[in-house]
Protein backbone atom coordinates (compact mmCIF):
# COMPACT_ATOMS: atom_id res chain seq x y z
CA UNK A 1 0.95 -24.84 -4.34
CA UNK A 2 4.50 -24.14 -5.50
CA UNK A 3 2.33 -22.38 -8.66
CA UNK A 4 0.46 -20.14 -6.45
CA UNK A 5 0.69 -16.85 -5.74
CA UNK A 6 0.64 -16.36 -2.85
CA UNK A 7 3.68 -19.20 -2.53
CA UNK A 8 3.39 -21.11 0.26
CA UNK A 9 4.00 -20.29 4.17
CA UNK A 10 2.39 -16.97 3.68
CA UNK A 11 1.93 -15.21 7.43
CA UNK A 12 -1.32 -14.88 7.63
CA UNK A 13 -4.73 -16.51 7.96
CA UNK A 14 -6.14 -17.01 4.40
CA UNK A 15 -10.09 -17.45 5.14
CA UNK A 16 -12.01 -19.82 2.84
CA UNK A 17 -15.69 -18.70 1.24
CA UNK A 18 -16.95 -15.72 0.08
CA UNK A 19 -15.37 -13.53 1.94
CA UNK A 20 -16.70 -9.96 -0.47
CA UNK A 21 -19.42 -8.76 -2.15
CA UNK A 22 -21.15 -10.66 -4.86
CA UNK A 23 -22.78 -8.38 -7.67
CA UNK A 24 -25.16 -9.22 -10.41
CA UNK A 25 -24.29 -6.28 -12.76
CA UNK A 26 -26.73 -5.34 -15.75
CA UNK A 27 -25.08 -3.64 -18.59
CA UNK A 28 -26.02 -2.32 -22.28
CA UNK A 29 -25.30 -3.88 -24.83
CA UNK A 30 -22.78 -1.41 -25.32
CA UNK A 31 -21.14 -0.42 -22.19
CA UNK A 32 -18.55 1.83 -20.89
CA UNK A 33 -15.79 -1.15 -19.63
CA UNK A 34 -13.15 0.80 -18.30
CA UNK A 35 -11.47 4.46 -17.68
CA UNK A 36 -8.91 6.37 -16.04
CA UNK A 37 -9.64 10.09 -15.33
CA UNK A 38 -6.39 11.57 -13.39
CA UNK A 39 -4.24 14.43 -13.26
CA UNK A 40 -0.73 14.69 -15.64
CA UNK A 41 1.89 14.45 -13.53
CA UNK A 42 3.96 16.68 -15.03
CA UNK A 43 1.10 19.57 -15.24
CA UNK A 44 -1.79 19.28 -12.54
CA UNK A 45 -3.41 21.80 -14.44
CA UNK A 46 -4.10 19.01 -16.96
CA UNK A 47 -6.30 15.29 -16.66
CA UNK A 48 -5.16 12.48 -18.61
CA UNK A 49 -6.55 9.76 -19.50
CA UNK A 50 -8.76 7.12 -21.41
CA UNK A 51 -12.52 5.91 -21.87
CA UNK A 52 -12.98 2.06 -23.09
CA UNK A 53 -15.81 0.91 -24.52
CA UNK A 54 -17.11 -2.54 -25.35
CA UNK A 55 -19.78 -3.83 -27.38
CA UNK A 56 -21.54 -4.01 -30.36
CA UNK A 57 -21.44 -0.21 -31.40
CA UNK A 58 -18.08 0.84 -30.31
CA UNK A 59 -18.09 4.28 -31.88
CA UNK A 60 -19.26 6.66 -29.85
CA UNK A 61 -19.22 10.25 -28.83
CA UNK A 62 -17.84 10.65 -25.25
CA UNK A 63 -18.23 13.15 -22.63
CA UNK A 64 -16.47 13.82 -19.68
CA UNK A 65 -18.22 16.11 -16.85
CA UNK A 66 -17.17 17.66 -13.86
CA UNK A 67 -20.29 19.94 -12.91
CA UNK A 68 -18.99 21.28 -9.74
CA UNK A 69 -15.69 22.80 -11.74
CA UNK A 70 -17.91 23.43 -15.28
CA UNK A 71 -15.88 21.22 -16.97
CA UNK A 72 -17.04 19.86 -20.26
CA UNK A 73 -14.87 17.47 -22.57
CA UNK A 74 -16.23 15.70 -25.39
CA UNK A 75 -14.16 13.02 -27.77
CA UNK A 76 -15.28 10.32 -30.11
CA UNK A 77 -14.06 6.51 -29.28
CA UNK A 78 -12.44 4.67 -32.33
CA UNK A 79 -13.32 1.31 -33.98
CA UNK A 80 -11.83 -0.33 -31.15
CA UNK A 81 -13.49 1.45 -28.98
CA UNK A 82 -10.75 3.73 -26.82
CA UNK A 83 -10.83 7.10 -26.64
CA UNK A 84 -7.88 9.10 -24.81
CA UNK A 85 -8.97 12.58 -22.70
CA UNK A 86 -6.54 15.29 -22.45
CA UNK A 87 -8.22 18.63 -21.45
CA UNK A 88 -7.44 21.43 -18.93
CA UNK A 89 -8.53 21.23 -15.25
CA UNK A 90 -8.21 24.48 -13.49
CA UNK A 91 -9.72 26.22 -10.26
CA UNK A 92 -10.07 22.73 -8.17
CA UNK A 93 -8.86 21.91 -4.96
CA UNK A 94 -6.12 18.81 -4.57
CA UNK A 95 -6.83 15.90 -2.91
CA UNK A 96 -4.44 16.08 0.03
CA UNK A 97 -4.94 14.40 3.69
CA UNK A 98 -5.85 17.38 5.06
CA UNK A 99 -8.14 18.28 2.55
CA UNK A 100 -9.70 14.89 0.58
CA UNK A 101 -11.38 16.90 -2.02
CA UNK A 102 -13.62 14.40 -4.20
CA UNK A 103 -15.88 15.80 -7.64
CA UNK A 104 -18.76 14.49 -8.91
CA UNK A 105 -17.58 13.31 -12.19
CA UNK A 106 -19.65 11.82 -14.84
CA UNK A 107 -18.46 9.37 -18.16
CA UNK A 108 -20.82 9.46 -20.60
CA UNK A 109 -21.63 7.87 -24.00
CA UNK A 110 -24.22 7.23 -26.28
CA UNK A 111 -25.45 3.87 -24.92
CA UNK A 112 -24.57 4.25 -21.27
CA UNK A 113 -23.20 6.77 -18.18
CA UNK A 114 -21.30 5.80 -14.81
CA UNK A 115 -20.79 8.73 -12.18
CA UNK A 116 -18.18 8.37 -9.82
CA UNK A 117 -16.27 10.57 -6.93
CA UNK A 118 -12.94 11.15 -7.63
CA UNK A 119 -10.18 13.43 -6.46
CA UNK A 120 -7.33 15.31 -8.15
CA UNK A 121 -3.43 15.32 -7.32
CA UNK A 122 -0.06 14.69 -8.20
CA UNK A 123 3.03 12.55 -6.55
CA UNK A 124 6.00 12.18 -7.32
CA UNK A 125 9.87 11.80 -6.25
CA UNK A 126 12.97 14.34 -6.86
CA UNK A 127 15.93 12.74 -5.27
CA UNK A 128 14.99 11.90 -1.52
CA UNK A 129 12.04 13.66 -1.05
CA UNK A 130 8.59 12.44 -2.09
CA UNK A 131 6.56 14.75 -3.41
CA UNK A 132 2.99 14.81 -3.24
CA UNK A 133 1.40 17.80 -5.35
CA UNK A 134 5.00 19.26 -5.52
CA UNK A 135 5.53 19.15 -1.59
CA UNK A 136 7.68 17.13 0.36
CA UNK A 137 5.70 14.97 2.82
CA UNK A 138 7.25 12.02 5.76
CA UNK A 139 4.81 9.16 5.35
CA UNK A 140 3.50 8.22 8.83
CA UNK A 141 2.01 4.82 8.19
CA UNK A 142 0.49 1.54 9.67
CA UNK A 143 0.27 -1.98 8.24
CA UNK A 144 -3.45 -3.64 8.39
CA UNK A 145 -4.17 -6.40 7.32
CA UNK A 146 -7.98 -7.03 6.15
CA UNK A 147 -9.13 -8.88 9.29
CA UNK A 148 -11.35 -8.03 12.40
CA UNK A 149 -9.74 -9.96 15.11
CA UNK A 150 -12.36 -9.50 17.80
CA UNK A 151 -14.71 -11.40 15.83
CA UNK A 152 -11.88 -13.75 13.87
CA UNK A 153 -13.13 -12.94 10.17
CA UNK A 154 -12.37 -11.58 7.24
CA UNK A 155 -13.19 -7.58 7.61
CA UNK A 156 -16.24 -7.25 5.22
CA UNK A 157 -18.45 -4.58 5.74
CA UNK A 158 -17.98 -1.36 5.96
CA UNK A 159 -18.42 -0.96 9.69
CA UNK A 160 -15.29 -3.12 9.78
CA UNK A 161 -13.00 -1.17 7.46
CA UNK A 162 -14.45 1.98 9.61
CA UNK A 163 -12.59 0.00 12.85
CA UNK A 164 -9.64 -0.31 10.91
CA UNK A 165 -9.16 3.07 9.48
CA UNK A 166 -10.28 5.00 13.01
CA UNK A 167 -7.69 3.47 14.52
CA UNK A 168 -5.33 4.15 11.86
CA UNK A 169 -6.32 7.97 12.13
CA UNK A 170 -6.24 8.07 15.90
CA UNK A 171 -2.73 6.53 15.72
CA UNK A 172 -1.58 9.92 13.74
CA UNK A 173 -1.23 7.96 10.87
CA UNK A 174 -1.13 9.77 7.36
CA UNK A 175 -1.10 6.68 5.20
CA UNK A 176 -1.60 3.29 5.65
CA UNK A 177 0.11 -0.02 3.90
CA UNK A 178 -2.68 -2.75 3.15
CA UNK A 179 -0.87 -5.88 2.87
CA UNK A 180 -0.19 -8.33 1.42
CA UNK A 181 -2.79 -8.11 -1.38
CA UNK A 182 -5.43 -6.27 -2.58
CA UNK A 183 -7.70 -5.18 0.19
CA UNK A 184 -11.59 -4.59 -0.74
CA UNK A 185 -12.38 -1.52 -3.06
CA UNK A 186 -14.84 -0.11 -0.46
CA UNK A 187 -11.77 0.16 2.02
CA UNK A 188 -9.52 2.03 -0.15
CA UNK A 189 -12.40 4.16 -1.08
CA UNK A 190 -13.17 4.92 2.63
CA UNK A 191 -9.22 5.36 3.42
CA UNK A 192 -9.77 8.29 0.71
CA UNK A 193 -12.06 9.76 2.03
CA UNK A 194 -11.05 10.26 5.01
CA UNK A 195 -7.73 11.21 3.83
CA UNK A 196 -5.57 8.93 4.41
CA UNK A 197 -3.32 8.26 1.69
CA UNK A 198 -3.02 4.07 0.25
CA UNK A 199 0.28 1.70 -0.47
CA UNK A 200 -1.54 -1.14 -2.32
CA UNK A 201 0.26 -4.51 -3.00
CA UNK A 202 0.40 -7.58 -4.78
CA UNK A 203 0.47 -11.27 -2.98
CA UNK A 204 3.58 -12.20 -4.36
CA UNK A 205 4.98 -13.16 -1.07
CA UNK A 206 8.53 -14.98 -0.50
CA UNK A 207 8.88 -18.23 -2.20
CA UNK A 208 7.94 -17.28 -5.28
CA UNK A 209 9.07 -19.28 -8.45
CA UNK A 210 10.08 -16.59 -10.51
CA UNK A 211 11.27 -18.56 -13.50
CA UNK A 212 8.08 -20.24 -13.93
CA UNK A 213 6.16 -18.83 -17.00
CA UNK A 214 2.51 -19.45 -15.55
CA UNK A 215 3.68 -17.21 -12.82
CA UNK A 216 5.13 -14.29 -14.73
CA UNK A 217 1.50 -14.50 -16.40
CA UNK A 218 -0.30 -14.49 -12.99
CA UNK A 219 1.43 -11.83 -11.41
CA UNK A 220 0.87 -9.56 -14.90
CA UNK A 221 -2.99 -10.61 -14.62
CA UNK A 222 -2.80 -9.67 -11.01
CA UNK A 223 -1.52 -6.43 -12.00
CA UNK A 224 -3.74 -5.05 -14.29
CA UNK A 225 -6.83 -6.21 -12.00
CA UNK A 226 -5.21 -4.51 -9.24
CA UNK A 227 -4.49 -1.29 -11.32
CA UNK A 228 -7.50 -1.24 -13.31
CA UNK A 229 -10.06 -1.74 -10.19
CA UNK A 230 -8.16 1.65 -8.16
CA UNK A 231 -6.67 3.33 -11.35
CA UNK A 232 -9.19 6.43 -10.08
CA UNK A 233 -8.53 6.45 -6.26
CA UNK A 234 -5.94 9.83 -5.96
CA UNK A 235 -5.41 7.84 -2.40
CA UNK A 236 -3.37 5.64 -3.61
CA UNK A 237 0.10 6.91 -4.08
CA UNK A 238 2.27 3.61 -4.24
CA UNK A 239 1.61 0.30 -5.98
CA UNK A 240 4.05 -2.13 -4.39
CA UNK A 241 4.77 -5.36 -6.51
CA UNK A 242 6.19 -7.79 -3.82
CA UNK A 243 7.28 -8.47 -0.32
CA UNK A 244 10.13 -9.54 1.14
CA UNK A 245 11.41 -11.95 -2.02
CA UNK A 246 15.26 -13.02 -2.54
CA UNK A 247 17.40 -11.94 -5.05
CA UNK A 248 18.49 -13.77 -8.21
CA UNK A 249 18.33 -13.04 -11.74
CA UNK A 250 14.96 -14.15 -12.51
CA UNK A 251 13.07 -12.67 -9.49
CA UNK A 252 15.19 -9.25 -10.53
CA UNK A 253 13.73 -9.91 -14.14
CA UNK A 254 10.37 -10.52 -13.19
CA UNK A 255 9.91 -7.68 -10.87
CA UNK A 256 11.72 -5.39 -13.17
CA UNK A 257 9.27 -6.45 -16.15
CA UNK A 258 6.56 -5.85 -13.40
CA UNK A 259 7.57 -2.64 -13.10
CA UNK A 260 7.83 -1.81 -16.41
CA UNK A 261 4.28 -2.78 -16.92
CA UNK A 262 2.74 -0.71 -14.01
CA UNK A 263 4.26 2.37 -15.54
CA UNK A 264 2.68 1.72 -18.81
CA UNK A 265 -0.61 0.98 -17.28
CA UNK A 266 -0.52 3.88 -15.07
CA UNK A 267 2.14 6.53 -14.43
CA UNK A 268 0.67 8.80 -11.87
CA UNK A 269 1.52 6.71 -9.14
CA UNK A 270 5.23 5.20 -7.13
CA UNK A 271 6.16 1.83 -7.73
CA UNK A 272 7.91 0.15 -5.04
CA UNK A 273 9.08 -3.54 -3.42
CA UNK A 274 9.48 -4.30 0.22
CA UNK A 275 12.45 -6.04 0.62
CA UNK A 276 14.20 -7.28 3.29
CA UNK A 277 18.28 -8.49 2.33
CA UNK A 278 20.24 -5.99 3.11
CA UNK A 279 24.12 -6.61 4.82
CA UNK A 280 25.26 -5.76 7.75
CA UNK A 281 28.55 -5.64 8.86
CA UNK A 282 28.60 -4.45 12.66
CA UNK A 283 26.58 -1.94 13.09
CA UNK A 284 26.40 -0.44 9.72
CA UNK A 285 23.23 -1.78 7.42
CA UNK A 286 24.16 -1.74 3.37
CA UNK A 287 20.94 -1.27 1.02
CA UNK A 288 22.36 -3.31 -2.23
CA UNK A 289 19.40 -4.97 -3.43
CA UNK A 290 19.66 -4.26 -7.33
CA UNK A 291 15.90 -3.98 -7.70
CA UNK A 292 16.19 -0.62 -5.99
CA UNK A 293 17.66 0.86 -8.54
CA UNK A 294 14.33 0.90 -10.98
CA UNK A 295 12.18 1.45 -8.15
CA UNK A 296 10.61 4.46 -7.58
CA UNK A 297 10.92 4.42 -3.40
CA UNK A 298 13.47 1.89 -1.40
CA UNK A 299 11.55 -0.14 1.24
CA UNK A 300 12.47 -1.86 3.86
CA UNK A 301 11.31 -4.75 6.22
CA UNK A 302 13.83 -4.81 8.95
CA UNK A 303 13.01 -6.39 12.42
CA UNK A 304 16.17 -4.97 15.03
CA UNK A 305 15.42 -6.30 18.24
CA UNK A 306 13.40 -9.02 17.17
CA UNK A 307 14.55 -11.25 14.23
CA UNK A 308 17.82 -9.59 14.76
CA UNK A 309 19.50 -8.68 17.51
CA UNK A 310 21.19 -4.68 17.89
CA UNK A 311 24.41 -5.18 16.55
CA UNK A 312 26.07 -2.96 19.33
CA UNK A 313 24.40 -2.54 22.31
CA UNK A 314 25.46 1.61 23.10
CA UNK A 315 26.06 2.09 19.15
CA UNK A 316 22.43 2.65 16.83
CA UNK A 317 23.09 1.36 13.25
CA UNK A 318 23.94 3.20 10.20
CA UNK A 319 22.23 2.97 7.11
CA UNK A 320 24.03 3.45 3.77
CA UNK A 321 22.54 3.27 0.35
CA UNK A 322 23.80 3.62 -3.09
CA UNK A 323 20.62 4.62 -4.62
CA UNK A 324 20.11 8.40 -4.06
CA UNK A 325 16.37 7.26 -3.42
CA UNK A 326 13.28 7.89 -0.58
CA UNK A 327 13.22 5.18 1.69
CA UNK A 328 10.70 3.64 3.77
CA UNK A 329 10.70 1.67 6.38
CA UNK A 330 8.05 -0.36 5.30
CA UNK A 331 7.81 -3.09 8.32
CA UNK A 332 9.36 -3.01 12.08
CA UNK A 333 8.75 -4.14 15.60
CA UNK A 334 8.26 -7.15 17.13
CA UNK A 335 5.79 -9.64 18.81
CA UNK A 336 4.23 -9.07 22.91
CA UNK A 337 0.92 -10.03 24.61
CA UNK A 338 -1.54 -7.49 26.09
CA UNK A 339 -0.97 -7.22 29.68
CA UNK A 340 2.47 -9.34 29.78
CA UNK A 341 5.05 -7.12 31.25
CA UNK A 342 7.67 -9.87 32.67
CA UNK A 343 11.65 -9.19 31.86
CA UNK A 344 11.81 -6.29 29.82
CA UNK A 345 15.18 -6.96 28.74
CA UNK A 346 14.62 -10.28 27.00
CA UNK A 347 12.79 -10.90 23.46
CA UNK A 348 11.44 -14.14 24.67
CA UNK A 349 9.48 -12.80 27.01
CA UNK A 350 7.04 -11.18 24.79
CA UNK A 351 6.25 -8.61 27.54
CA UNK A 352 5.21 -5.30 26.42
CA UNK A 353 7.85 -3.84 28.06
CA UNK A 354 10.30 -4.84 25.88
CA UNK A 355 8.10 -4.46 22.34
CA UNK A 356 7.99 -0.29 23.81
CA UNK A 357 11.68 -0.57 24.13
CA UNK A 358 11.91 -1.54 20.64
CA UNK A 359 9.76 1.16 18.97
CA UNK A 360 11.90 3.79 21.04
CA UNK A 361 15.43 2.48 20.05
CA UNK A 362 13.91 2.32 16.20
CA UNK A 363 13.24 6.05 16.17
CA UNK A 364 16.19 7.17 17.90
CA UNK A 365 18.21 5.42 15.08
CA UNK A 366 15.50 6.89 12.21
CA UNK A 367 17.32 10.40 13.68
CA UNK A 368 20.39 10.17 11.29
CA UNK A 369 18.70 8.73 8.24
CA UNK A 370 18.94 11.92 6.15
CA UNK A 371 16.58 9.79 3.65
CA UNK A 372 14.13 8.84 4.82
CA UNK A 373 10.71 9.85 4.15
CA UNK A 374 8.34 7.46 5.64
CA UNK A 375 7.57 4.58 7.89
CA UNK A 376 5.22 2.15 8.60
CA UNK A 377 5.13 -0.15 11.96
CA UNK A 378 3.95 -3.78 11.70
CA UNK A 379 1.38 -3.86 12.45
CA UNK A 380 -2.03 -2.54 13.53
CA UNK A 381 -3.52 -5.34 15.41
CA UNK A 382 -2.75 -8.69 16.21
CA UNK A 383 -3.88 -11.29 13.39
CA UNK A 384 -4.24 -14.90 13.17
CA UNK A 385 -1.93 -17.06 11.53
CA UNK A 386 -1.58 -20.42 11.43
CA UNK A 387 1.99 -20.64 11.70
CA UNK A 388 2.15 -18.95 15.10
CA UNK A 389 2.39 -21.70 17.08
CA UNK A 390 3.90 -20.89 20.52
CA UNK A 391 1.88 -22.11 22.71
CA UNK A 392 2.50 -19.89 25.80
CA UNK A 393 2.49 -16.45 23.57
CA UNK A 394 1.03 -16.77 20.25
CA UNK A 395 -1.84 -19.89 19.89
CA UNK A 396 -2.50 -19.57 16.47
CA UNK A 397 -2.14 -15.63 16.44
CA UNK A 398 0.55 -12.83 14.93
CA UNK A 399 1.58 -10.85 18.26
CA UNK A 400 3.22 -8.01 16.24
CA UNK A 401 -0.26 -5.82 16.99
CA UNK A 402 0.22 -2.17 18.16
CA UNK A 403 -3.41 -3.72 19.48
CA UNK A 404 -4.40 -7.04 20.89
CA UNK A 405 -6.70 -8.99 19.39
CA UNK A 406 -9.45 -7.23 21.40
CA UNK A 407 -8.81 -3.83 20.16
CA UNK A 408 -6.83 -3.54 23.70
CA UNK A 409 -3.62 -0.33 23.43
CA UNK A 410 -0.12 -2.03 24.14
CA UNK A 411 2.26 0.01 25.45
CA UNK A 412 3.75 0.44 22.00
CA UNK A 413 1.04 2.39 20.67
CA UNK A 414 1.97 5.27 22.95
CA UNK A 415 5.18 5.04 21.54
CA UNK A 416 4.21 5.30 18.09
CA UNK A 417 1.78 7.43 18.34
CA UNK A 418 4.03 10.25 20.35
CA UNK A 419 6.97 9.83 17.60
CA UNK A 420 3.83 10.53 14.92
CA UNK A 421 2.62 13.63 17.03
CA UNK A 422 6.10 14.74 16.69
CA UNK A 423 7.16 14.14 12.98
């Protein structure tokens, strides 16, 4: 549907049913309907925040607990039922990946009480560094989609998202990218926990009509589902708001008015893109996209070697951007089947072989990029898609996998997991 988000020719397999949990949820008949319990991000000695209620008796007293740190906050909601939280939060440990500190904390009012884990830290960026709880950090990253290939589904259980995130850790990974949309809550809940830090993204996916008012509201309602449902998770450190969409003034608009929006929803996270136009002229590479310059974090889908050939074969490319911003490399690599290692020296032969040779000539070049602070390999595993249509190499499936669709190593995982061990 040219209405649709995502627009059509998305790259990937887009399984029909219920694919998630189905709840039948029982509230009061006053009921706490929303909150957001997180650190300031300009004092992390401070939590921010708001209760909601909704119902018939919408003035309430409120209390906020956090037994394990003897915290104790109380407020009163008003006739609309919101109440905001601002109270000190001292002697706790930050969530960090090496230490994914979660607290007991319990919302309470009158008619009803929800108790949830949830962990405490800050992130931010001051020129090229990002700065989780005031430290610089490289982001060593995967992309996954939500799919077990071995048994070609949907990943749906927690077992599965277990697969997905092992791997992830064994790879040396620090964070991972779930694309292109909203992955299940019980998978960014389980990334927390075992500390490994979130990028979270909307489905608005090339070929997006960005003039089109019934989008604009989509992507906004989008939005504040995706923010409200993780709004608590201190995992997630970026929401992204697109991928790999083409500049003009009303996709700038859009995304800028996107952006706008997720900071006034929630501004304890980055807010980032992942585009993919910038110019080359020989074998220098010009960031220029405009949208950059209200994003929090540049990032980058760039496929050298695959999609585009090495502009000089002895000479690695430069990268130059005007935006004194972080970047990430948000997507690289290329596509090869398990166990195919003809011609190393030619793309079409999809040998492994040549995807290796690609991963080491993409970190050599990340050597002289004095800015950049994170990136993120495409992908974990190979995925179906119906658009992959080679019939020798692909059948049906996305090769790009640092694992075949049988959970089998490439070659290229060595690759990437050595450069991790090392950065």
């Amino acid at each position: 549907m040219k209405d649709g988000i995502p627009g059509l020719g998305f790259d990937w397999f887009n399984y029909g049913g219920i694919t998630r949990d189905v709840d039948l949820v029982s509230t009061p008949k006053t009921y706490i309907k929303d909150y957001f319990i997180q650190l300031s991000q300009n004092n992390e000695n401070i939590v921010k925040g708001y209760v909601k209620l909704d119902g018939s008796t919408k003035q309430q007293e409120i209390r906020i607990s956090i037994p394990e740190l003897g915290a104790n906050f109380r407020t009163r909601t008003n006739e609309d039922g919101m109440a905001t939280l601002r109270f000190p939060l001292k002697n706790k440990s930050l969530w960090t990946p090496a230490n994914p500190k979660l607290y007991d904390v319990i919302v309470s009012a009158q008619t009803d009480t929800i108790q949830e884990k949830i962990g405490f830290r800050t992130i931010r960026v001051d020129g090229t560094d990002i700065l989780p709880n005031g430290k610089s950090i490289f982001l060593k990253g995967i992309n996954i989609h939500e799919e077990i290939p071995q048994r070609q589904s949907r990943a749906y259980h927690e077992s599965d998202y277990k697969i997905l995130l092992d791997w992830a850790k064994e790879l040396g990974c620090n964070y991972v990218r779930l694309v292109h949309y909203p992955h299940h809550e019980k998978m960014v809940k389980m990334a927390e926990k075992m500390g490994l830090m979130v990028w979270e993204e909307l489905p608005v996916y090339q070929g997006i009509d960005f003039a089109n008012e019934s989008m604009k509201e989509k992507m906004s309602l989008m939005l504040k589902e995706m923010i409200s449902r993780d709004q608590n998770r201190a995992a997630i450190i970026i929401w992204s708001l697109s991928n790999e969409t083409y500049s003009s003034p009303p996709r700038d608009s859009a995304l800028k008015r996107l952006y706008q929006l997720t900071k006034s929803l929630d501004d304890t996270r980055l807010v980032t893109s992942a585009l993919n136009n910038m110019r080359f002229e020989g074998n220098k590479a010009y960031i220029e996209d405009e949208v950059n310059s209200f994003m929090d974090v540049m990032a980058i889908n760039q496929y050298l070697g695959w999609y585009k050939q090495w502009p000089e074969a002895n000479k690695e490319v430069e990268w130059i951007s005007k935006f004194n911003k972080p970047l990430i490399f948000s997507e690289f690599g290329g596509e090869a089947v398990f166990g195919n290692n003809n011609n190393p020296e030619r793309a079409s032969s999809w040998s492994e072989d040549y995807l290796a040779n690609i991963y080491k000539r993409q970190f050599n070049m990340f050597k002289s990029i004095s800015y950049l602070r994170g990136v993120t390999p495409w992908l974990l595993v190979d995925f179906r898609s119906p658009g992959r249509a080679h019939p020798l190499y692909q059948k049906g499936w996305n090769r790009k996998g640092l694992l075949s669709d049988r959970g089998e190593k490439k070659k290229a995982w060595y690759i990437v997991a050595g450069y991790f061990k090392d950065n």
